[in-house]
Protein backbone atom coordinates (compact mmCIF):
# COMPACT_ATOMS: atom_id res chain seq x y z
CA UNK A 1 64.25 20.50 4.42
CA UNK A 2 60.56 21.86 3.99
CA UNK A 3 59.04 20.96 -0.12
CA UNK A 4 56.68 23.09 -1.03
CA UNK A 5 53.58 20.98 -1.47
CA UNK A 6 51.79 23.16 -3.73
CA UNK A 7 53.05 22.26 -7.07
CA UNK A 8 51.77 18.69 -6.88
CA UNK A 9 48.87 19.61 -5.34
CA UNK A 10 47.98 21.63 -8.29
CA UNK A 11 48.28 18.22 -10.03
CA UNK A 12 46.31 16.62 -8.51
CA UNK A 13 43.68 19.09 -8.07
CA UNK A 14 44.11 19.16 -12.18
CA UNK A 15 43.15 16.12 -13.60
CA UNK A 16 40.23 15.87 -10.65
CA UNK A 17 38.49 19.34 -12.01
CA UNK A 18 39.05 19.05 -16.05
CA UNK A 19 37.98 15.07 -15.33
CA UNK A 20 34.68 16.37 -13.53
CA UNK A 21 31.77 14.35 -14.88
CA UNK A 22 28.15 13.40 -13.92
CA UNK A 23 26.57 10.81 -11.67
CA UNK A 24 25.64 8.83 -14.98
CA UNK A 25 28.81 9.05 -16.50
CA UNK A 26 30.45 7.70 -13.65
CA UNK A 27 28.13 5.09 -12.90
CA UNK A 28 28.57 3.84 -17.01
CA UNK A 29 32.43 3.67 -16.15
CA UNK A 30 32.05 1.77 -12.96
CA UNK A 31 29.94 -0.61 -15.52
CA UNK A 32 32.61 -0.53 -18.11
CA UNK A 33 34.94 -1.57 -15.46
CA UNK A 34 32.66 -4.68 -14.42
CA UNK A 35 34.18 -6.49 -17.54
CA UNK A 36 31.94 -9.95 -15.99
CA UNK A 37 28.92 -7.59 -16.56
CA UNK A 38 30.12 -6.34 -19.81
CA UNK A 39 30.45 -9.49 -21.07
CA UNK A 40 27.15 -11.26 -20.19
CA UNK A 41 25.78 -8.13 -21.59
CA UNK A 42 27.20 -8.79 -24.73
CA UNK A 43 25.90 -12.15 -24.52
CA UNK A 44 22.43 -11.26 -23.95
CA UNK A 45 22.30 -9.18 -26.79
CA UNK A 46 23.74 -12.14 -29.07
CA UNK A 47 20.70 -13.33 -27.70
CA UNK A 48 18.30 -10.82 -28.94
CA UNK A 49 20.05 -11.31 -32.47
CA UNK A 50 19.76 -14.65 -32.37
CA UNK A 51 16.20 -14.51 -31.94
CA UNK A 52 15.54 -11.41 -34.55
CA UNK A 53 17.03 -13.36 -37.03
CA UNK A 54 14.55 -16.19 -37.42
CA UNK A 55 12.64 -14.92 -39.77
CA UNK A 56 15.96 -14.80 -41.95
CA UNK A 57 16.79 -18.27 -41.13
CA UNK A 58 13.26 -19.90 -41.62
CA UNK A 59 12.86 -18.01 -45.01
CA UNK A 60 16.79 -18.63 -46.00
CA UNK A 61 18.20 -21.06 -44.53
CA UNK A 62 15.48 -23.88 -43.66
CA UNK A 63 12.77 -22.72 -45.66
CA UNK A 64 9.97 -23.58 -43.38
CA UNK A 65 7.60 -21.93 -40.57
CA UNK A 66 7.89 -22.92 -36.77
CA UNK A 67 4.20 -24.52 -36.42
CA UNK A 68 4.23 -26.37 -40.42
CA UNK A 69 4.48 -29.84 -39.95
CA UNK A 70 6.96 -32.30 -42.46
CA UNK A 71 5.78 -35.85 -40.98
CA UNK A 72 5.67 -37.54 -44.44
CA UNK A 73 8.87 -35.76 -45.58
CA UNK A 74 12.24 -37.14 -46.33
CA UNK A 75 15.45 -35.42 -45.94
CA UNK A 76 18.41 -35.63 -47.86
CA UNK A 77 21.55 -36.28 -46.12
CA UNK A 78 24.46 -37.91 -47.57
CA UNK A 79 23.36 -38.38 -50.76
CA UNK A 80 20.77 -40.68 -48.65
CA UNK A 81 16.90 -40.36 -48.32
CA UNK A 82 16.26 -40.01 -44.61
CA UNK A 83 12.44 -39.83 -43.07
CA UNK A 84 11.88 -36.62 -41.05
CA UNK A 85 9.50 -38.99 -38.64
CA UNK A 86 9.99 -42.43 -38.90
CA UNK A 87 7.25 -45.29 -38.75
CA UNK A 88 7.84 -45.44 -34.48
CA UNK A 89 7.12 -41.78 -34.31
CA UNK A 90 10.65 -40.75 -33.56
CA UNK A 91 11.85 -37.26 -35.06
CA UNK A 92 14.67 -36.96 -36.86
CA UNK A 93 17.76 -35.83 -34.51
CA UNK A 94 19.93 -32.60 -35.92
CA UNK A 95 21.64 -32.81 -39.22
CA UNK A 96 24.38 -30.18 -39.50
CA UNK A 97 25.02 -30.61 -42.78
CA UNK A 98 21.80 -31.51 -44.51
CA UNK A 99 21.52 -30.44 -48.05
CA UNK A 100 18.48 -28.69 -47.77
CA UNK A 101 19.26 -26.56 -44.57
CA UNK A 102 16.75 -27.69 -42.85
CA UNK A 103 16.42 -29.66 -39.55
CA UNK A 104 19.80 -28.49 -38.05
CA UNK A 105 18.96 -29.15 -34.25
CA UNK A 106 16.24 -31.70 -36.12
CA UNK A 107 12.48 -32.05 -35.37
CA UNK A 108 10.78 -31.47 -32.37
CA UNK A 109 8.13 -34.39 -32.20
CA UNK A 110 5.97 -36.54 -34.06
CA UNK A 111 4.46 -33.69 -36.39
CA UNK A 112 8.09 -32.82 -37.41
CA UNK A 113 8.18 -29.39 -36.84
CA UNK A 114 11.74 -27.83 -37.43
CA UNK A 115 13.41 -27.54 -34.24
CA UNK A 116 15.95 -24.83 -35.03
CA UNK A 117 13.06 -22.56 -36.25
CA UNK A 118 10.91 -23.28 -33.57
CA UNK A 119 13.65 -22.49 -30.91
CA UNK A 120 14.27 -19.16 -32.85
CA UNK A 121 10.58 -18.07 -32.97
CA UNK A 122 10.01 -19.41 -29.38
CA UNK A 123 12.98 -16.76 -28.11
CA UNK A 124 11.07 -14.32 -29.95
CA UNK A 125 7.60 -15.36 -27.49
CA UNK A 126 9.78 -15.79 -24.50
CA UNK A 127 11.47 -12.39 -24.49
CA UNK A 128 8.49 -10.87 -25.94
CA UNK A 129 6.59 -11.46 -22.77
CA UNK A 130 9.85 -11.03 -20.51
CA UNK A 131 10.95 -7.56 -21.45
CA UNK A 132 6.76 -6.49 -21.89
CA UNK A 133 5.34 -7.84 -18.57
CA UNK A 134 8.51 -6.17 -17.00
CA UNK A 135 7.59 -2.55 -18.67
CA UNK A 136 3.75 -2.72 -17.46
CA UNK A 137 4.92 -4.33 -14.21
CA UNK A 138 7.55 -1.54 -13.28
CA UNK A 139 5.00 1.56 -14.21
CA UNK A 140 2.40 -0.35 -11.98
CA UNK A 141 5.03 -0.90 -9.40
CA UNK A 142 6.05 2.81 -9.40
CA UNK A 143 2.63 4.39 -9.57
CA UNK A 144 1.62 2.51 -6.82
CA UNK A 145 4.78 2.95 -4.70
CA UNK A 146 5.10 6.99 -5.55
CA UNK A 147 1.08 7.00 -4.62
CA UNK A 148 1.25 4.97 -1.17
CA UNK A 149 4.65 6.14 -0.15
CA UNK A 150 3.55 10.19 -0.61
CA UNK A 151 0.13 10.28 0.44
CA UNK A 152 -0.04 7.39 3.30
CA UNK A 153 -3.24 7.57 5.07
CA UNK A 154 -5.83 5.83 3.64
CA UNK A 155 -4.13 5.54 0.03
CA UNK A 156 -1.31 3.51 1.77
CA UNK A 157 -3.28 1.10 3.87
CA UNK A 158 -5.12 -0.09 0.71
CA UNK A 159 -2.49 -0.45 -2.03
CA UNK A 160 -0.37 -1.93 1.17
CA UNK A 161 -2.89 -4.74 2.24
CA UNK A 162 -3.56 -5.49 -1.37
CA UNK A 163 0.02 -5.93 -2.14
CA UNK A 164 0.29 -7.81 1.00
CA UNK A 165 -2.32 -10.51 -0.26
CA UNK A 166 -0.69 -10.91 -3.11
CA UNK A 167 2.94 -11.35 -1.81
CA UNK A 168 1.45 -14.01 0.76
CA UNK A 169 0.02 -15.96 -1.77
CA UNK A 170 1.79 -19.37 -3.60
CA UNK A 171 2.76 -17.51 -6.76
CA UNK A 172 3.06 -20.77 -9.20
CA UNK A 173 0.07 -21.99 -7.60
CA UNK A 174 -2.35 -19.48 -7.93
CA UNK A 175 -0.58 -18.38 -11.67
CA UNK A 176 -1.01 -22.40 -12.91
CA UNK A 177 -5.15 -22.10 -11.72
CA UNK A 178 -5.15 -18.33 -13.05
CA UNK A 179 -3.70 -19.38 -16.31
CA UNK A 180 -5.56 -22.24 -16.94
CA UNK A 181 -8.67 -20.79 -16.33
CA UNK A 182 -8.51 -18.09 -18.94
CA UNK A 183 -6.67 -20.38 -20.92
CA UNK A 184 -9.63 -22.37 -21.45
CA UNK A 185 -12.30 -19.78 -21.24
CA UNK A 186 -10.35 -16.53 -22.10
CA UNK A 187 -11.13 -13.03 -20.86
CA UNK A 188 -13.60 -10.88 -21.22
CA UNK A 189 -14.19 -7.64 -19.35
CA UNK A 190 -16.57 -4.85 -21.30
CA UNK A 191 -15.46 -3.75 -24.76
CA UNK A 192 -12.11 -6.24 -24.10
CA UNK A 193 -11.77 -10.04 -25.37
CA UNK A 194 -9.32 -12.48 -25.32
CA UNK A 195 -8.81 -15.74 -26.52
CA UNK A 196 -7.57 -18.46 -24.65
CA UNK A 197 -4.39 -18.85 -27.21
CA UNK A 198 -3.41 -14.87 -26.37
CA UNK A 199 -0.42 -14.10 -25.28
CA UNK A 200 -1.82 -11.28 -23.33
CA UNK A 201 -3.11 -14.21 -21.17
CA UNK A 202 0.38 -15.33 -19.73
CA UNK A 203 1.27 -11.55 -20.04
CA UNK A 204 -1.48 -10.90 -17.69
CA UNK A 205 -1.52 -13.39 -15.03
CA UNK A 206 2.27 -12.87 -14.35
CA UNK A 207 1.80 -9.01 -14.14
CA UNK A 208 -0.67 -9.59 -11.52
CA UNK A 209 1.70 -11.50 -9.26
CA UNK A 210 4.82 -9.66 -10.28
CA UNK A 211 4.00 -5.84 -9.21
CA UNK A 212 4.41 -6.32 -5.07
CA UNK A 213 8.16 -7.41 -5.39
CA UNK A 214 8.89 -4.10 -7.32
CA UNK A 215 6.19 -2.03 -5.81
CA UNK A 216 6.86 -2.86 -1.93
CA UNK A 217 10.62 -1.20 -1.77
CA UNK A 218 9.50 1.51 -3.98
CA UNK A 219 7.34 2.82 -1.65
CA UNK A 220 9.50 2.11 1.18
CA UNK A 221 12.16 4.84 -0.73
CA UNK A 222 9.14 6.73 -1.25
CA UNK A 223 8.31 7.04 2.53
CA UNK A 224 12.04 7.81 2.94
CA UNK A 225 12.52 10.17 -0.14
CA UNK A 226 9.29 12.11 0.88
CA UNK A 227 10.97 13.55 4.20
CA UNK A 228 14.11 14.76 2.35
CA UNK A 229 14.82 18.92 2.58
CA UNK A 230 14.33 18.66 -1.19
CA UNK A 231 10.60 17.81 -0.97
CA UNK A 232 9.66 20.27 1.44
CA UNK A 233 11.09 23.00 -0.31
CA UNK A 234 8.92 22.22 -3.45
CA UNK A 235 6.00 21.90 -1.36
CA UNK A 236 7.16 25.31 0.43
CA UNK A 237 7.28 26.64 -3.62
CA UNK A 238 3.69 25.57 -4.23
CA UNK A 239 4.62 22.67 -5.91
CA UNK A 240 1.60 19.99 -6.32
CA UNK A 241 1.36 16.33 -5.19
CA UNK A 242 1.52 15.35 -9.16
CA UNK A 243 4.62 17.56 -9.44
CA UNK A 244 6.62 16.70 -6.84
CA UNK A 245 5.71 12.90 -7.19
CA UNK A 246 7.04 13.07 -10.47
CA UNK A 247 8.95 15.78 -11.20
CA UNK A 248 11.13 15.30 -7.32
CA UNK A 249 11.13 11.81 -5.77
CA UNK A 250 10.55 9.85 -9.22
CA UNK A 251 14.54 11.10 -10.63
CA UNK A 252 15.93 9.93 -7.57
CA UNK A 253 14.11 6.42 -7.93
CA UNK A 254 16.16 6.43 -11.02
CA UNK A 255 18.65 4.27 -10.24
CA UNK A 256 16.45 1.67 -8.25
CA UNK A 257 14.21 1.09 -11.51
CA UNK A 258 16.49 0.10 -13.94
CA UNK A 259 17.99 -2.28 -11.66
CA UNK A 260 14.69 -3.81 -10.88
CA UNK A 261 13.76 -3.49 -14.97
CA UNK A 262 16.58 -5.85 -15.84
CA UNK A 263 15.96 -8.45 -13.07
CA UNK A 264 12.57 -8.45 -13.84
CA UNK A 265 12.59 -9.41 -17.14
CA UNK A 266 14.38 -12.33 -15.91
CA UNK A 267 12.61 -13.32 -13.21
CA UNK A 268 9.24 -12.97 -15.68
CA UNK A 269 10.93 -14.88 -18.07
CA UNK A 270 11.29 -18.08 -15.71
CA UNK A 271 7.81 -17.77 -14.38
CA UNK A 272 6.51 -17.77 -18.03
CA UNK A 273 8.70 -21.21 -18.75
CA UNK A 274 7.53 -22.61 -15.49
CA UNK A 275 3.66 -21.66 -16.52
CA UNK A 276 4.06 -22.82 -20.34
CA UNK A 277 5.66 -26.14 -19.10
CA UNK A 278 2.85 -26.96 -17.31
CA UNK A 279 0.67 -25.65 -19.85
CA UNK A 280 -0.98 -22.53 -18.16
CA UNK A 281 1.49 -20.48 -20.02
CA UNK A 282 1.87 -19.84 -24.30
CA UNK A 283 -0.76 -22.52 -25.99
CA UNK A 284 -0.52 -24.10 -28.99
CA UNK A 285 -0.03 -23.11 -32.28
CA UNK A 286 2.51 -20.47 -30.66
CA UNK A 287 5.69 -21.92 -28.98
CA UNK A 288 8.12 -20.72 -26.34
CA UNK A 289 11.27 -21.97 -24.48
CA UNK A 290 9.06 -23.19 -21.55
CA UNK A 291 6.68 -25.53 -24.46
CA UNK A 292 9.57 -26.58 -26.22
CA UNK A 293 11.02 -28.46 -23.24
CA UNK A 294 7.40 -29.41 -22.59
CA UNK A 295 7.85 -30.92 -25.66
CA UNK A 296 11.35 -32.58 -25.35
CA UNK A 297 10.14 -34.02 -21.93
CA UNK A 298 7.94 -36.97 -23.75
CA UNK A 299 11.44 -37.41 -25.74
CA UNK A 300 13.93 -37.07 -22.73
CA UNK A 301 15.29 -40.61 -23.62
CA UNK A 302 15.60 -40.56 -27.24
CA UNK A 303 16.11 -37.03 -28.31
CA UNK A 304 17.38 -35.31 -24.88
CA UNK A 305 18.63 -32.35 -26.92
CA UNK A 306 14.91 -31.36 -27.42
CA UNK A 307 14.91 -29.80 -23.86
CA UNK A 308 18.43 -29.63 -23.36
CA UNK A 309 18.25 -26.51 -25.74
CA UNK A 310 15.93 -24.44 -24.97
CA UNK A 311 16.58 -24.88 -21.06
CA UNK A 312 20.28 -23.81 -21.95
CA UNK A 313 18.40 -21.22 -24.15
CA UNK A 314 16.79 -19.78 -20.79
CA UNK A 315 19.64 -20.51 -18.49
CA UNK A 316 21.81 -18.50 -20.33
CA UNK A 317 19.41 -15.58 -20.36
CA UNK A 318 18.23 -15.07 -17.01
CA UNK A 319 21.96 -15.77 -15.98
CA UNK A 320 23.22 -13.02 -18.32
CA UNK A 321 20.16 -10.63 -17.13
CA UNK A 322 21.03 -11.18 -13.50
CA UNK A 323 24.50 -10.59 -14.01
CA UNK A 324 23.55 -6.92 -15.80
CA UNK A 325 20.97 -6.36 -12.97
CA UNK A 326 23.81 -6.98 -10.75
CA UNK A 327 26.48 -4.84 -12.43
CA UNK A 328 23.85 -2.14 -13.02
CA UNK A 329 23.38 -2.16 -9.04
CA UNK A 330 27.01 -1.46 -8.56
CA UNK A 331 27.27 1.09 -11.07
CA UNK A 332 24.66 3.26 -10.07
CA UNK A 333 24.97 2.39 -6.16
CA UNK A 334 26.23 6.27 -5.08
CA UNK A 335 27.79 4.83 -2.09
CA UNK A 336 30.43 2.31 -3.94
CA UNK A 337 34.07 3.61 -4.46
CA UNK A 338 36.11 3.27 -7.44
CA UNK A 339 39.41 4.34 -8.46
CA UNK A 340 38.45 6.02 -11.93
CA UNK A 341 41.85 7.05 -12.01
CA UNK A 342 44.86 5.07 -11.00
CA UNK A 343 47.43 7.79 -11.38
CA UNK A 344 45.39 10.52 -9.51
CA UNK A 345 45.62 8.35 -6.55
CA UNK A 346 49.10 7.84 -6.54
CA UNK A 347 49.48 11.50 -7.04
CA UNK A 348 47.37 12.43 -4.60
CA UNK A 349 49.29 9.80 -1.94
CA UNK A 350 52.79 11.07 -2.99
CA UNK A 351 51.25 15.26 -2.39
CA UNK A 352 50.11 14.16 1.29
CA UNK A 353 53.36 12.56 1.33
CA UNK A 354 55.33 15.64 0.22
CA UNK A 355 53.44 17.86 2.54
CA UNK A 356 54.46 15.85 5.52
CA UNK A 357 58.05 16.39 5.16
């Protein structure tokens, strides 16, 4: 006996019309569905609270700045009189349940700077340059890529060679001399002047080194965009370089920047704690992750928990940014397959089905 297929094919054919959506709504679900991604997501912005709030906490709560010093203080704990540094030089370790408020991870050296504060503000520094080297580093990357990869000749040879140079050389290396160097003397070029304490000076020297890992497969989806029917027939319109650069290949590159956005910031991140903790990074008075463990280095044996910290501080970052990055790739990678509706697909199996008989 024959069963007319056509009734459940209407049902499927249903839900798969009225449930028609965009590229960007479907990648967000496929992201939704990543509940790993979700959830480190969530985390990082925790993060970015967590850091916001420390003005709140040093005004409220410990009622202190990160750089003023309490080595003559006392604290009161237990009803006791406790020195903040005592007469070896050794910082007080957290008190969770001082009276005052203050000191809850404890101090962070012999000038007995609050530790808690300091780790707050230091966030503040570390994503600060994380999330603003990554915004100047992907426009550089992207004008550079949409330049070499649509006009070649010439144009390509020299942003490829000098992005070459760069790649080849020993990032870390070069960044530790770089950094030091302007550290000490700071920068000067015309009307501009920086100190050595900026934080334009970090900001800088890892921008420098960060643009050929972005730009390079830009402009290799450049090269490959620019041959697409699409192209041609705004060229064929009278479309100029300017507006097909940016009004035709840069949409499609989409998807491929805000992947490289979110990995970036952690990947800047890291080299900023690597460059601080060997001090060509943030100088004194300001303080970041990557000082702070500088700091709880000379302490490792007595007060361990003064790098511990921040280290977890940056762990956890990077690891919930690469995560995102990661997710974000999936999402908005056209070619991956998801089931955004279970039932459709088991309607749509038992329709073939029913056509068969």
């Amino acid at each position: 006996m024959a069963i007319d297929p056509q009734p459940e094919a209407a049902a499927v054919a249903a839900p798969t019309a009225g449930g028609e959506r965009g590229p960007w709504s479907l990648a967000a679900r496929r992201f939704v569905r990543n509940r790993v991604a979700v959830a480190f997501l969530v985390l990082f912005f925790l993060i970015v609270l967590f850091v916001l709030a420390a003005p709140l906490w040093a005004d409220h709560v410990a009622h202190t700045g990160p750089n003023k010093t309490h080595t003559l203080q006392q604290l009161t704990v237990g009803g006791e009189k406790r020195d903040v540094v005592n007469v070896e030089g050794q910082p007080i370790g957290p008190q969770l349940f001082a009276a005052d408020g203050m000191f809850f991870l404890g101090a962070d050296s012999r000038l007995g700077r609050d530790e808690m504060v300091r780790l707050m503000y230091g966030g503040r520094t570390s994503l600060l340059i994380g999330i603003t080297t990554a915004l100047i580093t992907t426009a550089l990357a992207v004008i550079l890529g949409l330049l070499a990869g649509y006009y070649r000749g010439w144009i390509d040879t020299v942003i490829a060679r000098t992005l070459d140079i760069l790649w080849s050389l020993p990032v870390l290396l070069v960044g530790i001399a770089l950094g030091v160097t302007l550290a000490v003397g700071g920068l000067k070029i015309g009307p501009l002047e920086l100190s050595g304490g900026s934080l334009w000076i970090p900001i800088i020297v890892i921008c420098v080194f960060t643009v050929p890992y972005i730009a390079r497969p830009i402009r290799g989806e450049v090269l490959s965009l620019s041959n697409k029917e699409f192209v041609e027939a705004a060229v064929a319109q009278g479309a100029g370089p300017l507006r097909v650069m940016f009004g035709e290949i840069l949409p499609n590159l989409a998807s491929t920047i805000i992947v490289f956005f979110t990995l970036t910031i952690a990947n800047n991140m890291l080299f900023e704690a690597g460059l601080s903790f060997l001090g060509a990074g943030v100088q004194p008075p300001n303080s970041s992750w990557g000082t702070m463990i500088t700091v709880g280095v000379d302490l490792l044996n007595t007060q361990p928990l003064l790098a511990i910290i921040p280290g977890t501080m940056i762990m956890l970052t990077v690891l919930s940014l690469n995560i995102v990055g990661d997710g974000l790739r999936d999402a908005l990678d056209p070619r991956s397959k998801i089931d955004l509706e279970a039932h459709t697909g088991t309607v749509a199996t038992k329709a073939s089905g029913a056509a068969a008989i």
